[in-house]
Each structure stands twice: as C-alpha cells, then as structure tokens.
Protein backbone atom coordinates (compact mmCIF):
# COMPACT_ATOMS: atom_id res chain seq x y z
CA UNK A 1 22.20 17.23 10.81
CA UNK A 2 22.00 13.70 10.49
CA UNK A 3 19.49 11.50 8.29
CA UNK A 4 17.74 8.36 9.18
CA UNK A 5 16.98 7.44 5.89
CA UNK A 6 18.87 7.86 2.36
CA UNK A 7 15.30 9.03 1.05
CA UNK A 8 14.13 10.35 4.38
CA UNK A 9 11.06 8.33 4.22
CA UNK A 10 9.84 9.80 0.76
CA UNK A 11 9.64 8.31 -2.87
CA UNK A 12 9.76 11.60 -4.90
CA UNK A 13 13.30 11.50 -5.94
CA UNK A 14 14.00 15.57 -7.12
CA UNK A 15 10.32 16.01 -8.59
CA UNK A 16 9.53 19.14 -5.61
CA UNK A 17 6.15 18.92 -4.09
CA UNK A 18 4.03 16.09 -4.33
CA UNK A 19 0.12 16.01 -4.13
CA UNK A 20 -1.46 15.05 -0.72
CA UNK A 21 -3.89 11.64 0.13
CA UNK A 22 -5.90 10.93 3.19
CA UNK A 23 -5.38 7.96 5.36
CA UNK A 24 -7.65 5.73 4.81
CA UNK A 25 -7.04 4.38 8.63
CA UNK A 26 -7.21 7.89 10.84
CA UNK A 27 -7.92 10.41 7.99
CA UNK A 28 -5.04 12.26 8.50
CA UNK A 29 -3.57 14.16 5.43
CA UNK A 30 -0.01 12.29 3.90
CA UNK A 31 1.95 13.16 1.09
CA UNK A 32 1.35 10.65 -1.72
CA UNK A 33 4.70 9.15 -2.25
CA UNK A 34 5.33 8.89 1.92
CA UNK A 35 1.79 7.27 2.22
CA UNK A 36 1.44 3.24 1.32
CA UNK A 37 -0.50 2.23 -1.20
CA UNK A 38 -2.16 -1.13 -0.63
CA UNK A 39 -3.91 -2.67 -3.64
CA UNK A 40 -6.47 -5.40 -3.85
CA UNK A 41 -9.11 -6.94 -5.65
CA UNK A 42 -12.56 -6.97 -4.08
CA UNK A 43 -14.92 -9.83 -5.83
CA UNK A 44 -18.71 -8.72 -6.01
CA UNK A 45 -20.06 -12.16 -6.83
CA UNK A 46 -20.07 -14.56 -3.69
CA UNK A 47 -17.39 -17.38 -3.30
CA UNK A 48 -19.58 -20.52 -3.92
CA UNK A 49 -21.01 -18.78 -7.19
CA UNK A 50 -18.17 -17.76 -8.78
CA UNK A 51 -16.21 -21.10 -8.28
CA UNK A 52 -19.20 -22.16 -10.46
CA UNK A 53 -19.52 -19.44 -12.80
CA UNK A 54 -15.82 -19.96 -13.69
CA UNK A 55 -16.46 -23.56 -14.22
CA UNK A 56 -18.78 -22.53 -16.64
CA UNK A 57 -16.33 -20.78 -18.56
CA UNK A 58 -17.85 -17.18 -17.01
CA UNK A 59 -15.34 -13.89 -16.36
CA UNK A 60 -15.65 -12.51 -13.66
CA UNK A 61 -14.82 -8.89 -13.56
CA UNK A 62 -13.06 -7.84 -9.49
CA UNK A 63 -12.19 -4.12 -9.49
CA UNK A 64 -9.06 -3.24 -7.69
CA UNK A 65 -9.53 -1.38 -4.30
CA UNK A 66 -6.48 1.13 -3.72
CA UNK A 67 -6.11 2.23 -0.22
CA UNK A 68 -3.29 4.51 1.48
CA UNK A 69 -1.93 4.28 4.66
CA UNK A 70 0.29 6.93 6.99
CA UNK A 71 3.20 5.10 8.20
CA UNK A 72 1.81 4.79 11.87
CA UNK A 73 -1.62 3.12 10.62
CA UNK A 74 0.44 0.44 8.16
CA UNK A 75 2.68 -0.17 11.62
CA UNK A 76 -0.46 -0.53 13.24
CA UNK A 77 -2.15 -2.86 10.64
CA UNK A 78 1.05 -5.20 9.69
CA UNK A 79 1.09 -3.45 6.16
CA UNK A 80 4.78 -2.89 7.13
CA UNK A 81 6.93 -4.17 9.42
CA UNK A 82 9.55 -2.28 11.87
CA UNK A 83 12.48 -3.37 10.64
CA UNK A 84 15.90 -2.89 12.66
CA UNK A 85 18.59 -0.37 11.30
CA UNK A 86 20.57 -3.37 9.32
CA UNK A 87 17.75 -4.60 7.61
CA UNK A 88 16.23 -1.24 6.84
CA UNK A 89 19.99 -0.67 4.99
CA UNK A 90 18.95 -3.38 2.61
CA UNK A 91 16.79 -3.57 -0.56
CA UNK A 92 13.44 -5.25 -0.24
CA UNK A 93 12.05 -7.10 -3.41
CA UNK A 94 9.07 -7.29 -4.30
CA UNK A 95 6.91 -10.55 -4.89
C-alpha cells in the first residue's frame, strides 16, 4: 500500500505506543507525537508596567503556556501550513 509520508505523520521513530493529549482546539483525543505542540510565554504583569519594572532593573518571571493541536485545528489556526507534495519532501528548519 502506498505511504504519504516517510513518517506517516508521526514523530515516534520505533518507540511502540505513545501516550495520548487532548486538543486544546476541539478536544478531541491525539497521540502526543502526531499532535503540535505550540509553546509560549504568557506575561502576568501588564505591558506599560513591566516596560518599567525592567527599567528598574526588576525580573519578571512569564511561565510558558504549552498547548497541542490535532492536525485539522493547527490547519485551521495557521499553526501549520498545507504545504504541496515538493515542499512537504523537504526539511523544514527551525528558527
């Protein structure tokens, strides 16, 4: 039968079965290494203070907030992109 993908859409290499997340868009149930992870940091202090706590010399502590995605919901929310079949062929770097 033929494959789409190389990995077939998975990031678990030979490790067998993976643990499961939920979506944080629909709530549906994803394996962990199909699902993407988008990472950010969420400030608790409001913009115009902390510009001048940190001119004080202040640190500001901003927790990172890890969310996970199914593939439809980061297609949905520009997380990812479609990409045709040549590009998908290629490696994409990071930033």
């Amino acid at each position: 039968m033929p494959v789409k993908r190389k990995s077939r859409g998975r990031s678990k290499g030979g490790k067998g079965k993976g643990g499961l997340v939920q979506c944080h868009g629909c709530g549906q149930q994803v394996p962990r290494d199909k699902a993407k992870r988008v990472s950010r940091r969420v400030s608790m202090v409001d913009y115009a203070l902390s510009k001048e706590l940190r001119q004080k010399g202040t640190y500001i502590a901003s927790p990172i907030e890890t969310k996970f995605y199914c593939v439809s919901c980061a297609v949905h929310r520009g997380v990812v992109k479609v990409r045709s079949r040549t590009d998908r062929k290629q490696k994409r770097r990071r930033r």
